[in-house]
N, C-alpha and C. Protein backbone atom coordinates (compact mmCIF):
# COMPACT_ATOMS: atom_id res chain seq x y z
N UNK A 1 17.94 39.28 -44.27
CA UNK A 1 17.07 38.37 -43.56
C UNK A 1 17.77 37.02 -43.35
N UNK A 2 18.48 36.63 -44.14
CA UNK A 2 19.00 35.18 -44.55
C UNK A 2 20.34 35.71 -43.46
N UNK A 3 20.77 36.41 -42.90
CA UNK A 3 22.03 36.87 -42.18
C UNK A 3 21.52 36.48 -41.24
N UNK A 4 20.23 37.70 -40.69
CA UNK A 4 19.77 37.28 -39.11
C UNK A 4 19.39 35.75 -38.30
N UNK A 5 18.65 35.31 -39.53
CA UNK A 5 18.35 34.05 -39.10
C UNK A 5 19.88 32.82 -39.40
N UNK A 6 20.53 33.23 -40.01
CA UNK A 6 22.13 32.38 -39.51
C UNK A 6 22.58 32.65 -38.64
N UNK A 7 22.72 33.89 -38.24
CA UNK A 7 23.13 34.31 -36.78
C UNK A 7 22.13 33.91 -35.72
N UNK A 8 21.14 33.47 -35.46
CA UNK A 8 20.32 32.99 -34.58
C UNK A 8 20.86 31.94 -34.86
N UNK A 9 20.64 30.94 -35.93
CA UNK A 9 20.99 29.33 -35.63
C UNK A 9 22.57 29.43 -35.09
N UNK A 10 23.40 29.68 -35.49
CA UNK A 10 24.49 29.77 -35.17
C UNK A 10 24.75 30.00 -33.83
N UNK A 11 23.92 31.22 -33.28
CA UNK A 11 23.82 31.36 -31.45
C UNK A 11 23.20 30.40 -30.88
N UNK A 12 21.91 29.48 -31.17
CA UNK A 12 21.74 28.45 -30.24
C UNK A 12 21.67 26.90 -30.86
N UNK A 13 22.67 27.04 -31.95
CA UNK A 13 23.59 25.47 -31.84
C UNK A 13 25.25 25.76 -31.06
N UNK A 14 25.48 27.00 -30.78
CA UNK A 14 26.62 26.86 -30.01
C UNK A 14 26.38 26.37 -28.38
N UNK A 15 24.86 26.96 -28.33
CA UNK A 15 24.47 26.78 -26.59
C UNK A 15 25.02 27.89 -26.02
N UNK A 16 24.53 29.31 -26.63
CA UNK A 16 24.61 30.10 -25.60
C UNK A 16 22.91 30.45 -25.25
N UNK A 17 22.62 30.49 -25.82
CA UNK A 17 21.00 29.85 -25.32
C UNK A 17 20.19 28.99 -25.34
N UNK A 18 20.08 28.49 -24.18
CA UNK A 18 19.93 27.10 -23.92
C UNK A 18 18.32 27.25 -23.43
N UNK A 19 17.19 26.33 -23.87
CA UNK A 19 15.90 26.11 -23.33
C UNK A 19 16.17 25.82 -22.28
N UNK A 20 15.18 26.61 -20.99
CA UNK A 20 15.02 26.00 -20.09
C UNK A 20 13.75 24.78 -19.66
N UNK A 21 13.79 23.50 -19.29
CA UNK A 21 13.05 22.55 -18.86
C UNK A 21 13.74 21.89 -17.34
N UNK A 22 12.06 22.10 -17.33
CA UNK A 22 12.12 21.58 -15.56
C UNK A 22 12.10 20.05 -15.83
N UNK A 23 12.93 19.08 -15.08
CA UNK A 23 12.58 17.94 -14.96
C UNK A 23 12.40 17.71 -13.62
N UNK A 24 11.09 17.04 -13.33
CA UNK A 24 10.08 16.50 -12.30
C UNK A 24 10.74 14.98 -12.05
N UNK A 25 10.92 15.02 -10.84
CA UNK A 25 11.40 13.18 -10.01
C UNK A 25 10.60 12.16 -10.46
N UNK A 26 10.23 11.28 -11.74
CA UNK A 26 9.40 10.58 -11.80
C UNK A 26 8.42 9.60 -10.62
N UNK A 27 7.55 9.92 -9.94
CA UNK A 27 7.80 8.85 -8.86
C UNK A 27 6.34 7.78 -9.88
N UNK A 28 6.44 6.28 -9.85
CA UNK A 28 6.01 5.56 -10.49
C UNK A 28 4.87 5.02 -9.42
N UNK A 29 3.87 4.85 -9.09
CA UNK A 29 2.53 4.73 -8.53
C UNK A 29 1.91 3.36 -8.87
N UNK A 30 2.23 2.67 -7.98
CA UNK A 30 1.75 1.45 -8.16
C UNK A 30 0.50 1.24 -8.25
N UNK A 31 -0.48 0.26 -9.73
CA UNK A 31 -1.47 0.00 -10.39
C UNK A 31 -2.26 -0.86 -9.67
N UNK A 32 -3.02 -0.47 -7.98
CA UNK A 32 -3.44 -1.56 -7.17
C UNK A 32 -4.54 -0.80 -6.58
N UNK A 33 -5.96 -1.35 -6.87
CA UNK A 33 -6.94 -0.57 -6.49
C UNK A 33 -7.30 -0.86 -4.83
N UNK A 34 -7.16 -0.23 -3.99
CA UNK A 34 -7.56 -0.05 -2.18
C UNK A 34 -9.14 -0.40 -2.18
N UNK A 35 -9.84 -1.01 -1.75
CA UNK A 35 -11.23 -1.19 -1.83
C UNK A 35 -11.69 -0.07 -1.19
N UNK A 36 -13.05 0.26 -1.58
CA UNK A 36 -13.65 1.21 -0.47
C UNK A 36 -13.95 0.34 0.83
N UNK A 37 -13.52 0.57 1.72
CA UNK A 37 -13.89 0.35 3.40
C UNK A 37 -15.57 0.22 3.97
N UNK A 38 -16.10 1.08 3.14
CA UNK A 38 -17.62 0.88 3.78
C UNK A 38 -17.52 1.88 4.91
N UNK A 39 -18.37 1.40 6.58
CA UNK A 39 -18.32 1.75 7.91
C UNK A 39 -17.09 1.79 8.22
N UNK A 40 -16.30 3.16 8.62
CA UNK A 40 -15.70 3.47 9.38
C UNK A 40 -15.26 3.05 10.86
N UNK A 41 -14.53 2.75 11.77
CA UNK A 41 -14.38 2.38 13.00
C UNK A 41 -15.35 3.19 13.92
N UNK A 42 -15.22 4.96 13.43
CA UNK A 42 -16.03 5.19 14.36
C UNK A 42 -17.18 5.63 14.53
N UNK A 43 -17.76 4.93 13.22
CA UNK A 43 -19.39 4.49 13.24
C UNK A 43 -20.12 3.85 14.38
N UNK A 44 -21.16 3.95 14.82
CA UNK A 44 -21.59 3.18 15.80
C UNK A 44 -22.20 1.59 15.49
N UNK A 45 -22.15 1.46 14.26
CA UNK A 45 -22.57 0.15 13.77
C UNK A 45 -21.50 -0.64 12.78
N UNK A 46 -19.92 -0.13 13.47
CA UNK A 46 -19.37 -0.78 13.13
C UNK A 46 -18.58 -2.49 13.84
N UNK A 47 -19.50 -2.37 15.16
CA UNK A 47 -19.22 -3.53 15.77
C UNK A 47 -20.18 -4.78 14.97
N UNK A 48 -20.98 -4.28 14.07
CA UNK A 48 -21.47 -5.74 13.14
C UNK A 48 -20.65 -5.71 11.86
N UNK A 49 -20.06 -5.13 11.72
CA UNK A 49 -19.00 -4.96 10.76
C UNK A 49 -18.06 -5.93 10.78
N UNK A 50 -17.50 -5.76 12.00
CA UNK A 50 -16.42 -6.95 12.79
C UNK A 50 -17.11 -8.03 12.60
N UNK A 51 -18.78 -8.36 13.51
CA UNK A 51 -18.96 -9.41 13.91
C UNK A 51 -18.99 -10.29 12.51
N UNK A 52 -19.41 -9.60 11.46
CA UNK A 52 -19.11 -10.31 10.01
C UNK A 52 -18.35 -10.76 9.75
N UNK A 53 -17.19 -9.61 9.31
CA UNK A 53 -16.11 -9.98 9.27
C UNK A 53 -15.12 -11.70 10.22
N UNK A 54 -15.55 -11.80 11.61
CA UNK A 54 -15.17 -12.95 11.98
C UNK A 54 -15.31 -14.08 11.93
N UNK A 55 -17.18 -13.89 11.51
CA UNK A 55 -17.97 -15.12 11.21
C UNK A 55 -17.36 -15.92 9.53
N UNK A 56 -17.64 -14.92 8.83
CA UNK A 56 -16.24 -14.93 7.46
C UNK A 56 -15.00 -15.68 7.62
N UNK A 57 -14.19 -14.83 9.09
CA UNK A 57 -12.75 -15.87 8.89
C UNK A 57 -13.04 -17.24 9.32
N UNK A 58 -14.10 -17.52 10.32
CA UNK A 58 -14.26 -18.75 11.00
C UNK A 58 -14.78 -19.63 9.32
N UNK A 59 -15.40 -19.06 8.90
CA UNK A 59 -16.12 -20.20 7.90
C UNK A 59 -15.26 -20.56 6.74
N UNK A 60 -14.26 -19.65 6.35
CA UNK A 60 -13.58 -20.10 5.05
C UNK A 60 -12.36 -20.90 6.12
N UNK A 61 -12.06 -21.93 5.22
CA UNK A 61 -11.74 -23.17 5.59
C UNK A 61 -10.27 -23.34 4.57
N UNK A 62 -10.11 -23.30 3.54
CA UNK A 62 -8.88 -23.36 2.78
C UNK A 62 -8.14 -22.31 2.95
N UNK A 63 -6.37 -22.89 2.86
CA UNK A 63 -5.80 -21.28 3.14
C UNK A 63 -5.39 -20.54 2.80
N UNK A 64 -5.51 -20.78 1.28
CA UNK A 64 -5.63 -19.88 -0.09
C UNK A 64 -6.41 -19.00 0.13
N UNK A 65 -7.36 -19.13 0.13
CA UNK A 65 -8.82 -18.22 0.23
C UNK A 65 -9.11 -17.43 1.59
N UNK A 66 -8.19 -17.95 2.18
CA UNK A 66 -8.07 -17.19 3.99
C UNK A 66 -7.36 -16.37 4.12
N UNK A 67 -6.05 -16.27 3.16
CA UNK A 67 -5.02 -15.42 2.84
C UNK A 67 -5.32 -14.32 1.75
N UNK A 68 -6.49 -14.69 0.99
CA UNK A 68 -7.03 -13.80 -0.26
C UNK A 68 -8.06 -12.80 1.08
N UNK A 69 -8.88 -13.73 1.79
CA UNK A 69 -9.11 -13.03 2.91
C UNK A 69 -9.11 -11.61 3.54
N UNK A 70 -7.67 -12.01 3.94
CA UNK A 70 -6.61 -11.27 4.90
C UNK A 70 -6.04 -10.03 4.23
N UNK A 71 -6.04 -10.50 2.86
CA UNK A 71 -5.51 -9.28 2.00
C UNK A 71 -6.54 -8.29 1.51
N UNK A 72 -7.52 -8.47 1.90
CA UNK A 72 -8.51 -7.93 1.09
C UNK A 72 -8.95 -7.25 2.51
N UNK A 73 -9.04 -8.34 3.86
CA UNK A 73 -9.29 -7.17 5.04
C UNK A 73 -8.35 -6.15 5.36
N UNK A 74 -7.08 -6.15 5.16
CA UNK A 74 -5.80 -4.93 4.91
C UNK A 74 -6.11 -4.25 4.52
N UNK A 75 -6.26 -4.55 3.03
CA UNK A 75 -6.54 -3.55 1.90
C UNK A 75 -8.04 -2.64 2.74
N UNK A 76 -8.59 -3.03 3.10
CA UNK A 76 -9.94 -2.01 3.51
C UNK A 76 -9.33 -1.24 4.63
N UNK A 77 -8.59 -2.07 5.97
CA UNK A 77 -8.19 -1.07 7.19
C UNK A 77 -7.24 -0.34 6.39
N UNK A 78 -6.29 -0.34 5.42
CA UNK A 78 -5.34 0.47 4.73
C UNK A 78 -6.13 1.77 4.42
N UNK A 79 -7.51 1.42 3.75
CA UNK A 79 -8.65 3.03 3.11
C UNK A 79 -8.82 3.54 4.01
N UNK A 80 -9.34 2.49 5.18
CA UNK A 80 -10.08 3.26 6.32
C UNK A 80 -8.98 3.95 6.88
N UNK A 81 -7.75 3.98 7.06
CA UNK A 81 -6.55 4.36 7.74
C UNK A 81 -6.33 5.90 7.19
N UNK A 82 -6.72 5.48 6.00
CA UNK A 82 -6.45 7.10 4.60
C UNK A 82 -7.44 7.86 5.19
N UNK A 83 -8.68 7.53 4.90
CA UNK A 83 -9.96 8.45 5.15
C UNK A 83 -10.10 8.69 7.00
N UNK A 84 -9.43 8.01 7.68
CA UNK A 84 -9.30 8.77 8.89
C UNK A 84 -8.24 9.86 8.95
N UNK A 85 -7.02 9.65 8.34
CA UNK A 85 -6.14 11.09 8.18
C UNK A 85 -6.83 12.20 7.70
N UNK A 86 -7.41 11.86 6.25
CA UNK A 86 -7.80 12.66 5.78
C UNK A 86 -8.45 13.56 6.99
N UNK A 87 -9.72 12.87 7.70
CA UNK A 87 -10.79 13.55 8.59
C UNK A 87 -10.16 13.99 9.99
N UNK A 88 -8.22 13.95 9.78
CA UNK A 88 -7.63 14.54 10.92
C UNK A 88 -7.88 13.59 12.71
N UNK A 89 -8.16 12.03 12.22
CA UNK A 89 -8.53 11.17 13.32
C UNK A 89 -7.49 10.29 13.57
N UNK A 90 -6.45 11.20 13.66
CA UNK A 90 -4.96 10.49 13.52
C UNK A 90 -4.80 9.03 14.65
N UNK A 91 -5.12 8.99 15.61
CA UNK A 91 -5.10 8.44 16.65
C UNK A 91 -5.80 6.78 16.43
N UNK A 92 -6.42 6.94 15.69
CA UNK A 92 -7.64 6.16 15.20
C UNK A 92 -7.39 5.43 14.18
N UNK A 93 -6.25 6.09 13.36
CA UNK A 93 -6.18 5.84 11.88
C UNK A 93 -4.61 4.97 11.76
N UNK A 94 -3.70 5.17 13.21
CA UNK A 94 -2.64 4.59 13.39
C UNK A 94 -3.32 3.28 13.84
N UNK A 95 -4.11 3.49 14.90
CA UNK A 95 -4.11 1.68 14.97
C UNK A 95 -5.31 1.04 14.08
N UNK A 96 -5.77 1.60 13.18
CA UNK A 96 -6.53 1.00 11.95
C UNK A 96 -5.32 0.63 11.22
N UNK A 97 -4.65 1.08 10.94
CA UNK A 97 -3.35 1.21 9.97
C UNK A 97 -2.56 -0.24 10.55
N UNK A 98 -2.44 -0.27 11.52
CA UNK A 98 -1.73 -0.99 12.59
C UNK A 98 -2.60 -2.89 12.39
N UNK A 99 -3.59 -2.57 12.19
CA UNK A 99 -4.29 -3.80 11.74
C UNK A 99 -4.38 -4.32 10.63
N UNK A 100 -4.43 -3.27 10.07
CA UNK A 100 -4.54 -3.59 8.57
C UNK A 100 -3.46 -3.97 7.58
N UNK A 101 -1.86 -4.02 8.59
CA UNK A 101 -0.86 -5.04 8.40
C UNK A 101 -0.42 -6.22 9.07
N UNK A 102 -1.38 -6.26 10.24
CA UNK A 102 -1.63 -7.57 10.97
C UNK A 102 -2.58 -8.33 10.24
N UNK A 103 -2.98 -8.21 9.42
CA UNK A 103 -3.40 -8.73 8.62
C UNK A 103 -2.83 -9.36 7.43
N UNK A 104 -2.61 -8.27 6.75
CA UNK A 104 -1.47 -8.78 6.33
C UNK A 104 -0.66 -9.74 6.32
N UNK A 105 0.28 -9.66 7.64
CA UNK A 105 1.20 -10.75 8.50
C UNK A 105 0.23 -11.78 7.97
N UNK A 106 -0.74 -12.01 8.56
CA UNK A 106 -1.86 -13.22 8.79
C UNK A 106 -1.68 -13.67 7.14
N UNK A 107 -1.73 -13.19 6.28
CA UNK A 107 -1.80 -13.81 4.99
C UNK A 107 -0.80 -14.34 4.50
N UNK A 108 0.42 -13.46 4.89
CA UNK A 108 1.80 -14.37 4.65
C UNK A 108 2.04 -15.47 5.56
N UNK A 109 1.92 -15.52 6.59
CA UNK A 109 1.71 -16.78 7.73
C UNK A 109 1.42 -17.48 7.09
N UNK A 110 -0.05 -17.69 6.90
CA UNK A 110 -0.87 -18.39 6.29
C UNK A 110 -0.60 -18.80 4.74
N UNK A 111 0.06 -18.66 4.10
CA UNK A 111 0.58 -18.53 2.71
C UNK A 111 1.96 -19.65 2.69
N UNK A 112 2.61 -19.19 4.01
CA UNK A 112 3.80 -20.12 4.04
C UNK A 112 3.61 -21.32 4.66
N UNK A 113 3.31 -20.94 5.70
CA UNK A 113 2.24 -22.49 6.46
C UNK A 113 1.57 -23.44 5.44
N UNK A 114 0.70 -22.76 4.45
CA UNK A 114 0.21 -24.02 3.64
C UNK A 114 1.42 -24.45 2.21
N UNK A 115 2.75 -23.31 2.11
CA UNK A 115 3.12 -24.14 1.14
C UNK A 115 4.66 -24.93 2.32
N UNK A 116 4.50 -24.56 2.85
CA UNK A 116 5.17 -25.64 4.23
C UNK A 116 5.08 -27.27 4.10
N UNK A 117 3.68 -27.33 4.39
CA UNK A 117 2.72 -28.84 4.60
C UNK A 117 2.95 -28.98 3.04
N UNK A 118 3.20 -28.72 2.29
CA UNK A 118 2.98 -29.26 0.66
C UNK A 118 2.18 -28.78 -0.15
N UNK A 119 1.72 -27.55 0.14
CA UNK A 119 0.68 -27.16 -0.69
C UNK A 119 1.48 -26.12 -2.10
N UNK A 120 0.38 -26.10 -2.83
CA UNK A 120 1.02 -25.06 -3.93
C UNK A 120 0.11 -24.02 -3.91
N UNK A 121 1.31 -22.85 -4.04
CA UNK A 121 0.12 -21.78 -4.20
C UNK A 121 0.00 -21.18 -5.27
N UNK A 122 -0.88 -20.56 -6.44
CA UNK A 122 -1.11 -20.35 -7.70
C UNK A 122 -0.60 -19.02 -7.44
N UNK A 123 0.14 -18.72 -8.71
CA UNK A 123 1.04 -17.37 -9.00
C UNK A 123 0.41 -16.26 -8.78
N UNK A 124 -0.76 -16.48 -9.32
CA UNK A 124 -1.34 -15.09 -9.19
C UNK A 124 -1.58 -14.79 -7.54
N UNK A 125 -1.90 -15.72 -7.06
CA UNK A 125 -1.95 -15.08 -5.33
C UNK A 125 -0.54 -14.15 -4.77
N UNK A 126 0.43 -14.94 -5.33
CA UNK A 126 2.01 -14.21 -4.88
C UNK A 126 2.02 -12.96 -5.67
N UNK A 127 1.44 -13.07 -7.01
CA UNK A 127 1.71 -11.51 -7.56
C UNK A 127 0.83 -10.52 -6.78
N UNK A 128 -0.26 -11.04 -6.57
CA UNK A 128 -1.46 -9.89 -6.20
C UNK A 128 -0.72 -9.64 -4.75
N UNK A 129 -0.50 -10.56 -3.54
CA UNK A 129 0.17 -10.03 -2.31
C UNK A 129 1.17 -9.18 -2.68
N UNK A 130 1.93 -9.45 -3.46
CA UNK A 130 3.28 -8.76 -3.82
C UNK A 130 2.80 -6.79 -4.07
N UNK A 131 1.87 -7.48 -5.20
CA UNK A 131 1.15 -5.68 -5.36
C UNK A 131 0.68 -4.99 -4.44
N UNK A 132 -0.24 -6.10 -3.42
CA UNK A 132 -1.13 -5.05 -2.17
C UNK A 132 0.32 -5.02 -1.17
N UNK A 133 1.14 -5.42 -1.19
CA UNK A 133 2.48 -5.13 -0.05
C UNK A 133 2.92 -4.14 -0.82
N UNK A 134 3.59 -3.87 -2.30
CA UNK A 134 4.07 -3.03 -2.82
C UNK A 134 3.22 -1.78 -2.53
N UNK A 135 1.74 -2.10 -2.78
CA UNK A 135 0.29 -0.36 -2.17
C UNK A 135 0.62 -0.09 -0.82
N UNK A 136 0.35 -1.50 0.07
CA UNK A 136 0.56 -0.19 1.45
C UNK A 136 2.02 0.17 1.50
N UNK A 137 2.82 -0.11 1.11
CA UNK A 137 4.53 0.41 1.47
C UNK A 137 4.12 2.11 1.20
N UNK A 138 3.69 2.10 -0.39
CA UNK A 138 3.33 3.29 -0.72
C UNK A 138 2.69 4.34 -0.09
N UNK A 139 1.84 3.98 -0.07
CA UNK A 139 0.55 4.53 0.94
C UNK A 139 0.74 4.89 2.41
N UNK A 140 1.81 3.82 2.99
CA UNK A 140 2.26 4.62 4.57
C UNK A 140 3.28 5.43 4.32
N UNK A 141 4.12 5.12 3.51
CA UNK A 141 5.15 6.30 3.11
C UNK A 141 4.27 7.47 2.76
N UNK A 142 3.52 7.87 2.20
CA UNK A 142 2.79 9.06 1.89
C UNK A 142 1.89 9.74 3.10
N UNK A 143 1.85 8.29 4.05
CA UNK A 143 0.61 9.16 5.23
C UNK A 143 1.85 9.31 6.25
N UNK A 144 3.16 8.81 6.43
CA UNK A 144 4.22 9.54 6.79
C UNK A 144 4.16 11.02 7.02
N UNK A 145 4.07 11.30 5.68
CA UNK A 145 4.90 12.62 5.87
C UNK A 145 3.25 13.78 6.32
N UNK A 146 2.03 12.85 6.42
CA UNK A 146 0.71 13.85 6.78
C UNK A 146 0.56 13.46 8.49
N UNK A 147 1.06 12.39 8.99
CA UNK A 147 0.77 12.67 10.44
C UNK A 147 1.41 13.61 11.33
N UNK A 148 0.88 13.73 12.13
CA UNK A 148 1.59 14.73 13.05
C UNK A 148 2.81 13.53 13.83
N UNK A 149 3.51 14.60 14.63
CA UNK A 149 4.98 13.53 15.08
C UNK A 149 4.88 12.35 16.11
N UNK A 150 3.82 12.83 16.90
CA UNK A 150 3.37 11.66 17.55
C UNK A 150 2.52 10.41 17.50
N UNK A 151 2.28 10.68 15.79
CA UNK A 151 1.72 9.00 15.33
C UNK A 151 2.64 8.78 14.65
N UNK A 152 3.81 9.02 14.14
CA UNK A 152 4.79 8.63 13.34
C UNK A 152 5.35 7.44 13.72
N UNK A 153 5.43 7.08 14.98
CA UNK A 153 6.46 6.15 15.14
C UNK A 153 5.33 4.63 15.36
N UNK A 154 3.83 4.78 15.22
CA UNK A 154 3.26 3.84 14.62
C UNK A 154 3.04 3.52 13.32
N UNK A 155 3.13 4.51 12.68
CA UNK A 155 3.13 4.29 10.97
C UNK A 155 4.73 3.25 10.97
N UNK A 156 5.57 4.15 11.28
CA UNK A 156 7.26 3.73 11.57
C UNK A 156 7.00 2.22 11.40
N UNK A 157 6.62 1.56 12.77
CA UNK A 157 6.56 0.71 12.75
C UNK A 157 5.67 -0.47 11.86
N UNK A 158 4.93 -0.25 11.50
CA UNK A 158 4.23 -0.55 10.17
C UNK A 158 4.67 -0.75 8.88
N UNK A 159 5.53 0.33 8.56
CA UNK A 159 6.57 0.30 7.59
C UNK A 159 7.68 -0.86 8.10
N UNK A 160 7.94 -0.83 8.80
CA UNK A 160 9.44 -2.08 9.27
C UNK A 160 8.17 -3.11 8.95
N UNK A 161 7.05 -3.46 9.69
CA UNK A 161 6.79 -4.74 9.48
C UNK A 161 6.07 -5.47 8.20
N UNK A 162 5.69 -4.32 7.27
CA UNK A 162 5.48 -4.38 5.42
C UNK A 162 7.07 -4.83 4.73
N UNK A 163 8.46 -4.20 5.48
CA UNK A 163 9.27 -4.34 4.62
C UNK A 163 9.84 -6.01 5.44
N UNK A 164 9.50 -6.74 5.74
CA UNK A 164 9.86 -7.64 6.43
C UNK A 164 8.70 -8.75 5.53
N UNK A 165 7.76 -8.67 6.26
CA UNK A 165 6.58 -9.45 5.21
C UNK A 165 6.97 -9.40 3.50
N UNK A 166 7.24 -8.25 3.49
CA UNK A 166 8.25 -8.33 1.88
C UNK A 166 9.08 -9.30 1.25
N UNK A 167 9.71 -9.41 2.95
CA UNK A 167 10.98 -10.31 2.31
C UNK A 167 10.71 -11.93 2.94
N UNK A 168 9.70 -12.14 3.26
CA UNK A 168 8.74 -13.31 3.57
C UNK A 168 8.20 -13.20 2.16
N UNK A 169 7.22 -12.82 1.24
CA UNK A 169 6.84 -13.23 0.31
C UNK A 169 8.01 -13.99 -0.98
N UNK A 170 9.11 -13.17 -1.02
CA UNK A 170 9.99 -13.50 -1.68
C UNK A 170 10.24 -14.88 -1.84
N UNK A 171 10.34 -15.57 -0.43
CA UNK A 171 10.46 -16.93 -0.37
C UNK A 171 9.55 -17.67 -0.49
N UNK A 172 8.72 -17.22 -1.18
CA UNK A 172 7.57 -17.98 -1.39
C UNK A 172 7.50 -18.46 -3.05
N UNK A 173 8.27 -17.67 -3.41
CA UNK A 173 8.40 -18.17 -5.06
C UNK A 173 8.86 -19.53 -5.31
């Protein structure tokens, strides 16, 4: 007994039998919650949706809070962009998608513009943009590879203008 089991250790500390393990591509998933969206675009009562929404940008007045705004209206056209793929409304969901980093833009604009004039902007605003730019990078890279080929080259472009706004936040430190 004491033979067999030396001859086993002996066979797999030489490595002629070796465990097999799969190793999986870690991919690391950025910790940034997407709001739920609410009304959909192609709800029929989503034109008071908007009209809110504008009355909102007209009234906030500081541009801290206009840029917290902006990120937070992204972050919703970003869901609504998801849950239209999902529902196969590709067409719909590119130029939701398409806004919902014009928006975006709008917050970094607005972000640099006020620390331009002299303003300061509190850290946590640069980390949190940093995170919701780091979510949608993610998030269009993933609805990438679910559109069909002829919305691709609006996602495409979406992606160029997240990795650009990217490198606009940077200089904001």
């Amino acid at each position: 007994m004491k033979y067999i089991l030396s001859v086993i250790l002996l066979i797999l500390s030489m490595g002629i039998v070796q465990p097999v393990v799969a190793i999986e591509p870690v991919v690391e998933k950025i910790d940034y919650a997407l709001p739920y969206p609410g009304v959909l675009p192609d709800h029929p009562l989503y034109f008071m949706k908007r009209v809110r929404d504008a009355v909102l940008e007209m009234v906030i007045i500081e541009p801290v809070r206009k840029s917290e705004f902006y990120i937070l209206q992204g972050d919703k056209r970003l869901q609504m962009g998801i849950m239209l793929v999902e529902q196969k409304k590709f067409s719909l969901a590119e130029t939701t998608i398409s806004k919902a980093e014009k928006y975006m833009e709008k917050a970094i604009v607005g972000l640099t513009t006020y620390k331009a004039s002299g303003g300061v902007i509190p850290l946590y605003v640069i980390e949190r943009t940093e995170k919701a730019l780091a979510k949608h990078m993610e998030v269009l890279q993933e609805l990438l590879v679910k559109v069909p080929e002829d919305q691709k080259k609006g996602i495409a472009s979406s992606i160029e203008l997240l990795a650009r706004i990217q490198q606009e936040i940077k200089a904001l430190k």
